[in-house]
Protein backbone atom coordinates (compact mmCIF):
# COMPACT_ATOMS: atom_id res chain seq x y z
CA UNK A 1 17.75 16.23 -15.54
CA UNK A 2 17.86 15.37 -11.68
CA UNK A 3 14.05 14.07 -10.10
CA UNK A 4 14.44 17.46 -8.07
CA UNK A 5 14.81 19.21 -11.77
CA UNK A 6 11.62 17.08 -12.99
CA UNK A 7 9.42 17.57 -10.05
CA UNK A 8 10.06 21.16 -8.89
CA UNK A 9 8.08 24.08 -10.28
CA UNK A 10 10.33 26.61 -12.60
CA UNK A 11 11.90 29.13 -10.49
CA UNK A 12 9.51 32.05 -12.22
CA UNK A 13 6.23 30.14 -11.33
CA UNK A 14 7.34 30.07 -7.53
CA UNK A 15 5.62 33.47 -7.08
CA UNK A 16 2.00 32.24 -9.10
CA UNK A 17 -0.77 32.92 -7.17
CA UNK A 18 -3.79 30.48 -6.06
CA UNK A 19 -6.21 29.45 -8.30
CA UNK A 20 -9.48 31.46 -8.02
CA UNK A 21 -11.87 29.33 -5.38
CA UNK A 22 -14.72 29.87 -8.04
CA UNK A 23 -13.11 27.91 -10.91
CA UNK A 24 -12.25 24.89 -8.45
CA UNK A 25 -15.85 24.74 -7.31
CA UNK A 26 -17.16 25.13 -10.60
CA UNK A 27 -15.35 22.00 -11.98
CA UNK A 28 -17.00 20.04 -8.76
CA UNK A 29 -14.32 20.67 -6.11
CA UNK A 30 -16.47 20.53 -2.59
CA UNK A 31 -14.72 23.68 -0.22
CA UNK A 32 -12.92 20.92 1.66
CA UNK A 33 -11.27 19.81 -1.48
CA UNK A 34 -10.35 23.53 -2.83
CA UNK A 35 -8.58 24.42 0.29
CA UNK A 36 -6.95 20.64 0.17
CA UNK A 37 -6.06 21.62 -3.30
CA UNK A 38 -4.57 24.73 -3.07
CA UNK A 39 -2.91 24.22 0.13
CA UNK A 40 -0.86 21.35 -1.48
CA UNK A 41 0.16 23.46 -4.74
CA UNK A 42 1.24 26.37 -3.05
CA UNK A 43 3.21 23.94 -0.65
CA UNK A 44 4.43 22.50 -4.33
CA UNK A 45 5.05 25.99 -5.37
CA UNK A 46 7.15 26.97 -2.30
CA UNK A 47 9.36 23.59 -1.34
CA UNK A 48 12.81 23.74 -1.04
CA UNK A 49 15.50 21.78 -2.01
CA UNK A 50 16.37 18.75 -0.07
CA UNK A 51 19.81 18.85 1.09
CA UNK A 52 21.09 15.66 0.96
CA UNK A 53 23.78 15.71 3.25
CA UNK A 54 21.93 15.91 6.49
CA UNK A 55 19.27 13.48 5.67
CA UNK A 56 20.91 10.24 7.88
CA UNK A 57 19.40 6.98 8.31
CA UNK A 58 17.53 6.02 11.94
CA UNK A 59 19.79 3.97 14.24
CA UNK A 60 17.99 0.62 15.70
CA UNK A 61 17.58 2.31 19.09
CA UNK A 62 14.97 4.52 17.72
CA UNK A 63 12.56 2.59 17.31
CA UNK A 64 10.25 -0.42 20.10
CA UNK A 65 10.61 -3.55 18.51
CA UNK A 66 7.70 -5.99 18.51
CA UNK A 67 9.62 -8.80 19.43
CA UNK A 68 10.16 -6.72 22.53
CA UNK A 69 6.98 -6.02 23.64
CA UNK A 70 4.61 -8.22 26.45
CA UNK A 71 2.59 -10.51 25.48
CA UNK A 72 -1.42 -9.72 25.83
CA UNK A 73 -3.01 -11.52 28.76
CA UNK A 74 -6.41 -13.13 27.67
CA UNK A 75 -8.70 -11.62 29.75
CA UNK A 76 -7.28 -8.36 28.13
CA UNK A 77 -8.02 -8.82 24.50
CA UNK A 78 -11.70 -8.09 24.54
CA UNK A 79 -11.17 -4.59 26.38
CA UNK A 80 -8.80 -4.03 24.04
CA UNK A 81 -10.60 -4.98 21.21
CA UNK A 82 -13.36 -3.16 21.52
CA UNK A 83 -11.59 0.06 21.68
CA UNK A 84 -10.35 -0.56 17.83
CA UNK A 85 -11.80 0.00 13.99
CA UNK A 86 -10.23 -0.99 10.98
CA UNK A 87 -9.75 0.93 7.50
CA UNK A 88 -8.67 -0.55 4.62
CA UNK A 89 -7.37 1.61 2.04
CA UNK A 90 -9.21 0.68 -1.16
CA UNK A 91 -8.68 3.25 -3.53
CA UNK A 92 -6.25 1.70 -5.59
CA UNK A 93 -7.33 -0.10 -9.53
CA UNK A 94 -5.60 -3.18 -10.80
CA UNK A 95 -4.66 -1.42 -13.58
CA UNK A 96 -0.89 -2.23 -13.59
CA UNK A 97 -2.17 -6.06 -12.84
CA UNK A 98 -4.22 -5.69 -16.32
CA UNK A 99 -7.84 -5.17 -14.12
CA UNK A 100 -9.88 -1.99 -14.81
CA UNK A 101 -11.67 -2.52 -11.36
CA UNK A 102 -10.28 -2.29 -7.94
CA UNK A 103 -7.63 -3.90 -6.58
CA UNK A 104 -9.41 -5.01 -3.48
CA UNK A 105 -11.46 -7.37 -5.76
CA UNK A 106 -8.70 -9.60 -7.30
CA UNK A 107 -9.03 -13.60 -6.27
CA UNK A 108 -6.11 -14.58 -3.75
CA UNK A 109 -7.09 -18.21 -2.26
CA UNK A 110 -9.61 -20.54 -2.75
CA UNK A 111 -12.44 -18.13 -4.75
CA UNK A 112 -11.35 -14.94 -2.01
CA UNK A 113 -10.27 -11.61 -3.56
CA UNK A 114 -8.64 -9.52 -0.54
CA UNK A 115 -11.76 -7.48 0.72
CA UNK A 116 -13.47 -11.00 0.98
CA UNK A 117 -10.18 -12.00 3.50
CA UNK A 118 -10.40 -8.74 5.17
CA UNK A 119 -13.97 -9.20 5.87
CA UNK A 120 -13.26 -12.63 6.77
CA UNK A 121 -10.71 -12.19 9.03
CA UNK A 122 -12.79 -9.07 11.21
CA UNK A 123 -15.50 -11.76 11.33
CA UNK A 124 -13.66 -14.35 12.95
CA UNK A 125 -12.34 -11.47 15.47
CA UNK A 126 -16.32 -10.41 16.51
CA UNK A 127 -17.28 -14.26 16.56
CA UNK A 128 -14.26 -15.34 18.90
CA UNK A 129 -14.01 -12.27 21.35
CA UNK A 130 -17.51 -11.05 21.35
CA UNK A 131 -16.85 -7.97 20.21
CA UNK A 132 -17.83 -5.67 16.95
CA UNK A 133 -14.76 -4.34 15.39
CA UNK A 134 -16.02 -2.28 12.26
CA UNK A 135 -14.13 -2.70 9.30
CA UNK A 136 -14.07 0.67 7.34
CA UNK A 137 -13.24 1.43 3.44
CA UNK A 138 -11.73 4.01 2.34
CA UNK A 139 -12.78 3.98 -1.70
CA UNK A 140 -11.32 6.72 -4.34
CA UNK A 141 -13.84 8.00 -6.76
CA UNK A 142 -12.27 4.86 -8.48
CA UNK A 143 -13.42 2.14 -6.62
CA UNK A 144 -16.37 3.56 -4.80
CA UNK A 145 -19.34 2.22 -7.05
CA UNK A 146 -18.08 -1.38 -7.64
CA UNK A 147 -16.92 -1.54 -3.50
CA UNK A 148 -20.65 -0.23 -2.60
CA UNK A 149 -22.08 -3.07 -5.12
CA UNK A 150 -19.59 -5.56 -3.60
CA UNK A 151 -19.93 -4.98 0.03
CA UNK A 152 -23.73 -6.02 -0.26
CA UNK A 153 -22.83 -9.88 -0.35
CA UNK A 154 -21.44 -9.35 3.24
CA UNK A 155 -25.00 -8.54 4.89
CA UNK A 156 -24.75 -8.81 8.47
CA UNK A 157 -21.39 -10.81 8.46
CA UNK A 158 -19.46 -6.99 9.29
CA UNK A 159 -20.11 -3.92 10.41
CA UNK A 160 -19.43 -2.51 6.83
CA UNK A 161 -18.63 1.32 6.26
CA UNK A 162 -17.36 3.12 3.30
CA UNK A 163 -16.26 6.75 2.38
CA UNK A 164 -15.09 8.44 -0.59
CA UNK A 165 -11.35 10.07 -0.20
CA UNK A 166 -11.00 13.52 -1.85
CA UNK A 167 -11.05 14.22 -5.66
CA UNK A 168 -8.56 16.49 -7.13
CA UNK A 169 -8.05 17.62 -10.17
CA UNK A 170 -4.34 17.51 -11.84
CA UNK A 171 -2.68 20.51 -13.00
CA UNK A 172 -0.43 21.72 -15.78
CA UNK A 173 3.09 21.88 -14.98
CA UNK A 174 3.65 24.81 -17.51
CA UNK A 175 0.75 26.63 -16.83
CA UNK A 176 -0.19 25.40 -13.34
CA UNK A 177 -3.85 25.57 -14.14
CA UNK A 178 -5.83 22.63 -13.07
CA UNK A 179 -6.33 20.37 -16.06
CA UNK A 180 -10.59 19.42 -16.04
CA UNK A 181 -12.65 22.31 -17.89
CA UNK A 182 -15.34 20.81 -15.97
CA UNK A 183 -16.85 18.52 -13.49
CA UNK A 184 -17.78 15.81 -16.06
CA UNK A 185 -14.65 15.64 -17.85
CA UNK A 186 -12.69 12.62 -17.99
CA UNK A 187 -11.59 10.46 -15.45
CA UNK A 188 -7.87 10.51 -16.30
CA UNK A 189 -7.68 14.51 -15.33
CA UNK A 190 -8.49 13.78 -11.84
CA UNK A 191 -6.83 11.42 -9.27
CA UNK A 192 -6.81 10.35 -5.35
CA UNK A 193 -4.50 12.44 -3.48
CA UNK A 194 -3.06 9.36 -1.59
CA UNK A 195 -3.60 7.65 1.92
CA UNK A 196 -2.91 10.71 3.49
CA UNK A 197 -5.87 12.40 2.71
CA UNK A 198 -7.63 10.15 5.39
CA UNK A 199 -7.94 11.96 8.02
CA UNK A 200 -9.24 14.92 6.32
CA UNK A 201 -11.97 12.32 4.63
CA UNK A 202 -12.92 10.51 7.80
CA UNK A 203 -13.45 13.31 9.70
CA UNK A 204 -15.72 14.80 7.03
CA UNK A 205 -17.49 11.87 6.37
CA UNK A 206 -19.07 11.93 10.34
CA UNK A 207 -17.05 8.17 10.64
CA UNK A 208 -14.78 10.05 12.68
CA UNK A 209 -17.34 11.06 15.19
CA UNK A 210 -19.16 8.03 15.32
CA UNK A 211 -16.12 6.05 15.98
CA UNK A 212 -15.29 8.23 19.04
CA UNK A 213 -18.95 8.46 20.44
CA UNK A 214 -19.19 4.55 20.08
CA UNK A 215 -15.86 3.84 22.46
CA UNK A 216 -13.82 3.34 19.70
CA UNK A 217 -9.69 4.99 20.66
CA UNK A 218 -7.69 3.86 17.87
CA UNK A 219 -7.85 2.88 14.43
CA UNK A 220 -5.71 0.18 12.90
CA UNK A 221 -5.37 1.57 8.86
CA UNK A 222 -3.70 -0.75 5.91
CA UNK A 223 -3.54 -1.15 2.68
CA UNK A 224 -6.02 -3.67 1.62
CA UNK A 225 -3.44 -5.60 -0.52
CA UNK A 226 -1.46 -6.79 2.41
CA UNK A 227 -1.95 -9.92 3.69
CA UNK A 228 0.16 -9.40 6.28
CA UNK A 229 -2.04 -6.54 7.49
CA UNK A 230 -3.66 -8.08 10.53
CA UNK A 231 -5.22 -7.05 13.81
CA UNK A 232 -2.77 -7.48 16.77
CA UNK A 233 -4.15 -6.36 20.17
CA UNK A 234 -0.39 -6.39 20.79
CA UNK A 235 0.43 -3.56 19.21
CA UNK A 236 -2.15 -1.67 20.33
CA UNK A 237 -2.12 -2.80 24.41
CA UNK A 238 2.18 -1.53 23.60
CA UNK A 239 0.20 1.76 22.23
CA UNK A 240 -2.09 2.62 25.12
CA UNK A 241 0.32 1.97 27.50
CA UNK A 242 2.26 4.55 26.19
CA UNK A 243 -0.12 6.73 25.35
CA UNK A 244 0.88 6.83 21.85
CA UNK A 245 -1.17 9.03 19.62
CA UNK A 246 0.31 7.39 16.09
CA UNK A 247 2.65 4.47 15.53
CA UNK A 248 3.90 3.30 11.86
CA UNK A 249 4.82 -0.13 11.23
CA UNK A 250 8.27 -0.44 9.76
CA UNK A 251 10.00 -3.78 8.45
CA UNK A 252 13.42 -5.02 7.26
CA UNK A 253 14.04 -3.71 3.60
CA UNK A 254 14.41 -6.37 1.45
CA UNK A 255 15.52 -6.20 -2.68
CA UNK A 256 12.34 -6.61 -4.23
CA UNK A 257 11.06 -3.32 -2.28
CA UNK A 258 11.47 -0.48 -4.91
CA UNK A 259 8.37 1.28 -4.78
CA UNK A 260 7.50 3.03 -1.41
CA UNK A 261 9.87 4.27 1.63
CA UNK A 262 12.13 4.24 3.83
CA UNK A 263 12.25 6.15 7.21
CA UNK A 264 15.14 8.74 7.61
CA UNK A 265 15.88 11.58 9.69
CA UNK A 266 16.06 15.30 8.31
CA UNK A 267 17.57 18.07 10.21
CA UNK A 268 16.96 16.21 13.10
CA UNK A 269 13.26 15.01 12.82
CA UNK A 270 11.85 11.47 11.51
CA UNK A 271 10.68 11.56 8.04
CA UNK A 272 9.11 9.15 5.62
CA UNK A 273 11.06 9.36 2.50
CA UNK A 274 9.26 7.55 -1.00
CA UNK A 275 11.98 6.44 -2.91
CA UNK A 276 10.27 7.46 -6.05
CA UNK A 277 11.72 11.22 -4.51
CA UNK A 278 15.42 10.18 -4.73
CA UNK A 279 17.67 11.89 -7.41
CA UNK A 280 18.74 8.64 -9.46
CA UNK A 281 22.39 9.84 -8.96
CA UNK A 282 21.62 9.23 -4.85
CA UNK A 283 20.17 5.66 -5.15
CA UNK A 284 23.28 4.09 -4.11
CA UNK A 285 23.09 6.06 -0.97
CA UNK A 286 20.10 4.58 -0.46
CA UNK A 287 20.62 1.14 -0.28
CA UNK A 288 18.86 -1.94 1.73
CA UNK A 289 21.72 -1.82 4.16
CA UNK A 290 22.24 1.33 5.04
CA UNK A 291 18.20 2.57 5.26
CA UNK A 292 16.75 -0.66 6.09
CA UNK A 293 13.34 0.23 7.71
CA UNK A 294 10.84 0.12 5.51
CA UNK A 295 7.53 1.58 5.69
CA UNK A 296 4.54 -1.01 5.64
CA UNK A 297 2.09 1.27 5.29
CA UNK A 298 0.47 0.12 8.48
CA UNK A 299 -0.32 2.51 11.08
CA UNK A 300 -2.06 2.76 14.25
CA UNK A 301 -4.13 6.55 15.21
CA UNK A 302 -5.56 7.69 18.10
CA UNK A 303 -8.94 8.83 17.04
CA UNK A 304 -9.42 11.86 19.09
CA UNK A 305 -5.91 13.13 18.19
CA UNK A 306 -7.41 13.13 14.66
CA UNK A 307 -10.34 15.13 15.70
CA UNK A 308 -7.96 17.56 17.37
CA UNK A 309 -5.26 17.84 14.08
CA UNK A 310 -8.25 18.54 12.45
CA UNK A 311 -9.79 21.04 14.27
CA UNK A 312 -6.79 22.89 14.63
CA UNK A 313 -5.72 22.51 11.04
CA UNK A 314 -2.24 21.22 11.89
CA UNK A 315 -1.79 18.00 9.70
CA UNK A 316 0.30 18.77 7.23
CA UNK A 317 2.21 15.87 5.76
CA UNK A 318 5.40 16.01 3.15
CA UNK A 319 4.19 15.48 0.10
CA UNK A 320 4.85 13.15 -3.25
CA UNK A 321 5.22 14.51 -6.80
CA UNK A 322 4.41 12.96 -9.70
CA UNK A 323 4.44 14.29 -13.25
CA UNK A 324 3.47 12.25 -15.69
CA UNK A 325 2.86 13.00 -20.03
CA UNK A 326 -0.68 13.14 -21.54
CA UNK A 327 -0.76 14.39 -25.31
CA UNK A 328 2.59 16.14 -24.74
CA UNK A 329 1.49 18.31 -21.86
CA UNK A 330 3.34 17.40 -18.25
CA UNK A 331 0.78 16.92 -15.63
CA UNK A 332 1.57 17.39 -11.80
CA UNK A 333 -0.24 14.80 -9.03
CA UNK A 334 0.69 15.83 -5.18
CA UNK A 335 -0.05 12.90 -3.06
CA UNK A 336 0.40 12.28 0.43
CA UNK A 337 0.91 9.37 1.99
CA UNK A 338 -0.35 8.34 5.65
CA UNK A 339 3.04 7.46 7.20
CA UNK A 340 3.99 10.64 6.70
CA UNK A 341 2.11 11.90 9.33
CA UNK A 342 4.69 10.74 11.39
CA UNK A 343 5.92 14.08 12.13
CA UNK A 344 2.63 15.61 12.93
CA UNK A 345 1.61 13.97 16.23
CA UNK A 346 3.48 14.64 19.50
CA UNK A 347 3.51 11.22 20.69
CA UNK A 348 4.49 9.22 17.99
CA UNK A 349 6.84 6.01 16.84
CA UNK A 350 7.97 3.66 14.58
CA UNK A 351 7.62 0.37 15.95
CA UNK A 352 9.97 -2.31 14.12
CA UNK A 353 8.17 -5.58 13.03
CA UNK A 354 8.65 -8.96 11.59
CA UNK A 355 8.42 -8.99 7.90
CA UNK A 356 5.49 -11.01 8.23
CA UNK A 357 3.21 -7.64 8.94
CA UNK A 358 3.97 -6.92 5.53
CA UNK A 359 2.91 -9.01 2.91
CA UNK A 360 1.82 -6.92 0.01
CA UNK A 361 0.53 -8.29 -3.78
CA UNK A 362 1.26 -5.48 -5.86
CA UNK A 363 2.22 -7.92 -8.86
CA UNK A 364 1.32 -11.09 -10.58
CA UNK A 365 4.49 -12.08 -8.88
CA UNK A 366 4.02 -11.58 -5.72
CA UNK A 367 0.30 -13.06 -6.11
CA UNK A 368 2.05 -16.26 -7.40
CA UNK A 369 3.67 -16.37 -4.16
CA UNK A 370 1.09 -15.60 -1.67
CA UNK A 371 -1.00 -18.47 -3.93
CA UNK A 372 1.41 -20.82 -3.78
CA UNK A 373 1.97 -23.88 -0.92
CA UNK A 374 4.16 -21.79 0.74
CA UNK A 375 1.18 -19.80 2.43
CA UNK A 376 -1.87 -20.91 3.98
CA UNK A 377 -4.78 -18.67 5.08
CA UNK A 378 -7.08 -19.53 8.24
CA UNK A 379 -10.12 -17.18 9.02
CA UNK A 380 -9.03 -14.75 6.49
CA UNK A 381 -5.24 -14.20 7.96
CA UNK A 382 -1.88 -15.38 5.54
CA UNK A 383 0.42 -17.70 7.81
CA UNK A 384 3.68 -19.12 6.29
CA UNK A 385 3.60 -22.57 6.13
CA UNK A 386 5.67 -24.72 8.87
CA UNK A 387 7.34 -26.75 6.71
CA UNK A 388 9.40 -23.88 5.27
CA UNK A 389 12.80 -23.41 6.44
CA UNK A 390 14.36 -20.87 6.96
CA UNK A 391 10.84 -18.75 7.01
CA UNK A 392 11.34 -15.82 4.55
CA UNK A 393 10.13 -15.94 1.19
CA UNK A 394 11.63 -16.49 -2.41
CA UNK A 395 12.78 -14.00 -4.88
CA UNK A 396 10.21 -14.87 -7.57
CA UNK A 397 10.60 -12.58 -11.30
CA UNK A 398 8.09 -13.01 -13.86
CA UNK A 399 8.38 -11.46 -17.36
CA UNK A 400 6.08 -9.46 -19.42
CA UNK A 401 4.16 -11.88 -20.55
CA UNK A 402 2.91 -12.95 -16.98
CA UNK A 403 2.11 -9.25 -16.75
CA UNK A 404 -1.59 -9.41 -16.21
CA UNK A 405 -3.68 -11.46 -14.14
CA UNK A 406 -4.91 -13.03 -17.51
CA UNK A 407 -2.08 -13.75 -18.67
CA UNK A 408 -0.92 -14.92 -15.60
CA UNK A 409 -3.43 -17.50 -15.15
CA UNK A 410 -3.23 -18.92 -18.21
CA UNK A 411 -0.11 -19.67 -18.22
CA UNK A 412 -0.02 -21.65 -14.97
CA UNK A 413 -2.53 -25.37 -14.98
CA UNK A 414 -1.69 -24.87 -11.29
CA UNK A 415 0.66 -22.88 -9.04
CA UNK A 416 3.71 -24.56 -8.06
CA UNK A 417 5.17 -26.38 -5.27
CA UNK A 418 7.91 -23.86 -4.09
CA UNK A 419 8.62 -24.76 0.06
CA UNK A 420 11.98 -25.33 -1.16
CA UNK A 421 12.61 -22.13 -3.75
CA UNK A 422 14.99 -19.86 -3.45
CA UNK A 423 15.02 -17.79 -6.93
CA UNK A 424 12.72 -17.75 -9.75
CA UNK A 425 13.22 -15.91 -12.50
CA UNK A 426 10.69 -16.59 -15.96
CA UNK A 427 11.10 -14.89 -19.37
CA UNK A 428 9.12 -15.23 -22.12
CA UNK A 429 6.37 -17.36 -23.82
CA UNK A 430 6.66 -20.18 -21.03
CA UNK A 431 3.89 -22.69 -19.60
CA UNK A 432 3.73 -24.20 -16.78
CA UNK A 433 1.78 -27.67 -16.03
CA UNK A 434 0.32 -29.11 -13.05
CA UNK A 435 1.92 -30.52 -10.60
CA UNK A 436 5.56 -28.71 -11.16
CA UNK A 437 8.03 -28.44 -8.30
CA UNK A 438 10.39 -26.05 -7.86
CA UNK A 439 13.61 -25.85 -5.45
CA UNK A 440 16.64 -23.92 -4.76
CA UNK A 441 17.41 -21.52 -7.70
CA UNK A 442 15.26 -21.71 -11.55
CA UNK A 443 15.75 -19.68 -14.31
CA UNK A 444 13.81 -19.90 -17.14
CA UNK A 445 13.88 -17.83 -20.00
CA UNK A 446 12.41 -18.39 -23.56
CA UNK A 447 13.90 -15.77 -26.03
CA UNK A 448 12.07 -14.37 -28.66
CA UNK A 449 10.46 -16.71 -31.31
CA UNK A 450 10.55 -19.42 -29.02
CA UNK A 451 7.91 -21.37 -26.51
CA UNK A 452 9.09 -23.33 -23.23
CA UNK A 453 6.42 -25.74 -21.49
CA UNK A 454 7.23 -27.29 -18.53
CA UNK A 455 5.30 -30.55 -18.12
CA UNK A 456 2.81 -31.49 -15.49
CA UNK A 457 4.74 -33.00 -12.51
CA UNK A 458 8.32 -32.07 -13.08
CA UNK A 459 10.72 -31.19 -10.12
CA UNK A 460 12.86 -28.50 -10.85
CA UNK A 461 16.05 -27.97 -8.95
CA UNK A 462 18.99 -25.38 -9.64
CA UNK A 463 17.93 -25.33 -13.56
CA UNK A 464 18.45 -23.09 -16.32
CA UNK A 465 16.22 -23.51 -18.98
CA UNK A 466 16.37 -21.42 -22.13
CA UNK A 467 15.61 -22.28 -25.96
CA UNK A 468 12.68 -24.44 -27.26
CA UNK A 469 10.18 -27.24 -25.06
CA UNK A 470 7.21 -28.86 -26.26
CA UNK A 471 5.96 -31.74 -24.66
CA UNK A 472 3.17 -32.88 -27.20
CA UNK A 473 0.51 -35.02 -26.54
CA UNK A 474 -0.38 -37.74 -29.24
C-alpha cells in the first residue's frame, strides 16, 4: 500500500456529505472550528492525486538570499523594530522526548527551558533599542494551562500574550464520523490542527487587531524549539522594501532532516511539500541534493494581509494527513502547516538562509548538541562557538535508551567536549563521565546484555567501542 493508498479516502466515501453543524457544536466545536472542520474534510474528501511527474524542484534563482541582502543601518533598527511582534508556536508536548508537558518548558542551558530563552532574548531587544516587541504564544488545548501558569514568573520582563489554536476532533477513516461522543471525552480524540491554523486563531482571538491598531506591520512566527529562531531586522527592512506580504525561511537540507519539507514547484506554482506525504517508492527522488531547501518553519506576515485573507475567506493552505491506529479503528488528523501559506499571498518568497536560522531540538540528540561546548547562548540567542572549524554541526545518533530526557540525563555526569566531533553514534546501555572529549568520528555501541562506561576525562578520537567497560571504583 502506497502513502497516497493510506491517506486518501475510499473512492465510495468521496461523495459523503458534511457532518451535521449540530453534532460538531454539540461535542464543543465553537462555529469557527465547525466550518474549519468541515472545510478541511471535504477538502480531504475531494483531493486528487498528486502527479508526480510535474512536481520539479526550485532552481537557486528563485529565491533572495540573505547573504545578499544590505545590511541595516543603526539608526534604522528601532523604526523597524517597532513595527514587529513575535509568536512562538507552543502547541507542541514533549511526549516523544518522554515529557507529558509542553515542549516549550524543557531545560536547554544553564536552568533555561526555551520559552525562558525566548522571553529572554525579546527582553534584551526592548532593553537595547527602546522598543516593546510583544512576544505572543500560540498554545494548543495541550499546553495552554501549564504556559498560562508559566508565563506568570515573567511579570513585567515581556509584553506576554497567549491564545488557544483551534480544537478539532479526529474522525474515523471508515466511517468518517468525528471520533468524541462528546465535549468531555478524552484528550487523545482531539488534536491541534497544525501551525497553520494561526491565522484563523489570531484573528479570532482580537491579537490580530490589536497588533495592527498598536503600529505593529509584520509578525515574525517560529517554532519555539528553534534556537536558531531569532529576530533579524534584516529580514524584515529586505521585506518592507519589497513590500512583501509573507516570506518563509528556507535552509540547506542536511541528512538528519527527515521530518518536515521541502519546497517544490507543482504545475507551475511554489509548494511546501512534508515529506511525511511522499510515496516511500519516491523517496529517492527526493533526496538532499536534488530538493535541498528546506523549510524552517520561520516565516515573516504582513499583519493586515492577514486581516484581509481573513475577511475574504481566501487562506486555504494544502493540507497534511495523518492516520494513525487506536483500538483497531484508523483515525484521520488534517493538519496544516504555516509555510504552506506560501501560495496564498500575492507577494510572497522564500528567502534562502544560513543554516544557523534553523536550529531545532526535536530530540535528546539534538538537545545534547545545542547543550554541549559547541554552542553558547548570550541574552537568550544560540551562537556557535568560534573555536569551531569548519562551523556546521556534528552528526550526533543516540539509541533508545537515551530516548527520554530522563534517561538522557542520567546517563551523561556532564555533556561532552565535542568542538572537534564529527560523528557520534551511541547504542545501548552506555555511560558517560565527566569530563569526556570527543573528536573526529565515535561509535559506540553496547549490544544487548552488556554495559559500556566511559570514564570521567577520557579523549575520544576516531574510536569504536563495542562489548563490555566498567571502570570500578574501589
Amino acid at each position: 500500500m502506497t502513502v497516497e493508498d493510506l491517506f486518501a479516502p475510499d473512492t465510495n466515501q468521496r461523495q459523503a456529505g458534511k457532518v451535521d453543524n449540530e453534532k460538531l457544536k454539540n461535542i464543543g466545536l465553537t462555529q469557527r472550528e465547525t466550518e474549519g472542520w468541515q472545510k478541511l474534510r471535504a477538502r480531504y474528501l475531494s483531493k486528487k492525486p498528486v502527479i508526480w511527474t510535474d512536481v520539479k524542484s526550485v532552481a537557486p534563482s528563485f529565491f533572495d538570499h540573505y547573504d545578499d541582502m544590505p545590511g541595516v543601518k543603526p539608526d534604522d533598527i528601532k523604526n523597524l523594530m517597532d513595527k514587529v511582534a513575535v509568536i512562538k508556536f507552543n502547541g507542541g508536548l514533549g511526549i516523544k522526548m518522554g515529557l507529558k508537558g509542553p515542549k516549550s518548558a524543557i531545560e536547554v542551558e544553564n536552568g533555561h527551558s526555551f520559552l525562558d530563552l525566548a522571553v529572554l532574548h525579546i527582553e534584551h531587544l526592548n532593553k537595547i533599542y527602546g522598543v516593546d516587541i510583544p512576544l505572543i504564544l500560540m498554545d494548543s488545548f495541550n499546553t495552554h494551562d501549564n504556559t498560562s501558569k508559566a508565563i506568570l514568573k515573567y511579570d513585567g520582563q515581556v509584553n506576554i500574550s497567549t491564545f488557544q489554536q483551534s480544537k478539532f476532533p479526529r474522525f474515523f477513516k471508515d466511517t468518517l464520523n468525528p471520533v468524541p461522543k462528546s465535549s468531555s471525552g478524552v484528550a487523545s480524540e482531539w488534536y491541534p490542527p497544525g501551525s497553520g491554523d494561526v491565522f484563523q486563531s489570531l484573528e479570532a482571538s482580537g491579537l490580530l487587531d490589536q497588533l495592527i491598531n498598536s503600529g505593529k506591520e509584520y509578525i515574525f512566527m517560529s517554532n519555539v524549539e528553534n534556537l536558531g529562531a531569532s529576530l533579524d531586522v534584516k529580514i524584515l527592512q529586505h521585506m518592507i522594501g519589497k513590500g512583501l506580504e509573507y516570506a518563509l525561511e528556507v535552509t540547506d537540507r542536511i541528512s538528519t532532516d527527515i521530518t518536515g519539507g521541502v519546497l517544490v514547484t507543482y504545475k507551475e506554482s511554489v509548494h511546501l511539500m512534508e515529506l511525511s506525504q511522499v510515496p516511500h517508492e519516491k523517496h529517492t527522488k527526493f533526496n538532499a541534493r536534488e530538493y535541498k531547501y528546506w523549510n524552517t518553519n520561520n516565516l515573516w506576515v504582513n499583519t493586515k494581509s492577514i486581516k484581509e485573507h481573513i475577511a475574504s475567506n481566501s487562506l486555504e493552505l494544502d493540507f497534511v494527513v495523518s492516520v494513525v491506529g487506536d483500538g483497531g479503528r484508523a483515525h484521520v488528523l488534517i493538519e496544516t502547516p504555516a509555510g504552506m501559506a506560501i501560495q496564498n499571498f500575492k507577494k510572497a518568497e522564500a528567502i534562502h538562509v544560513p543554516r544557523e536560522r534553523y536550529r531545532p531540538v526535536k530530540s535528546t540528540s539534538q538537545l545534547m548538541v545545542a547543550q554541549s561546548n559547541l554552542f553558547q547562548f548570550s541574552n537568550g540567542q544560540m551562537v556557535m562557538n568560534s573555536k569551531r572549524e569548519p562551523a556546521n554541526v556534528p552528526l550526533v545518533k543516540l539509541g533508545d535508551d537515551f530516548h527520554t530526557v530522563a534517561d538522557y540525563s542520567k546517563r551523561f555526569k556532564g555533556v561532552p567536549d565535542i568542538l572537534e566531533l564529527e560523528h557520534l553514534t551511541v547504542s545501548g546501555d552506555v555511560n558517560f563521565g565527566a569530563g569526556v572529549v570527543l573528536k573526529g568520528t565515535v561509535i559506540i555501541v553496547a549490544n544487548h546484555g552488556e554495559r559500556i562506561d566511559i570514564p570521567d576525562g577520557v579523549i575520544l578520537e576516531n574510536k569504536i567501542i563495542s562489548g563490555n567497560l566498567r571502570i570500578l571504583d574501589h
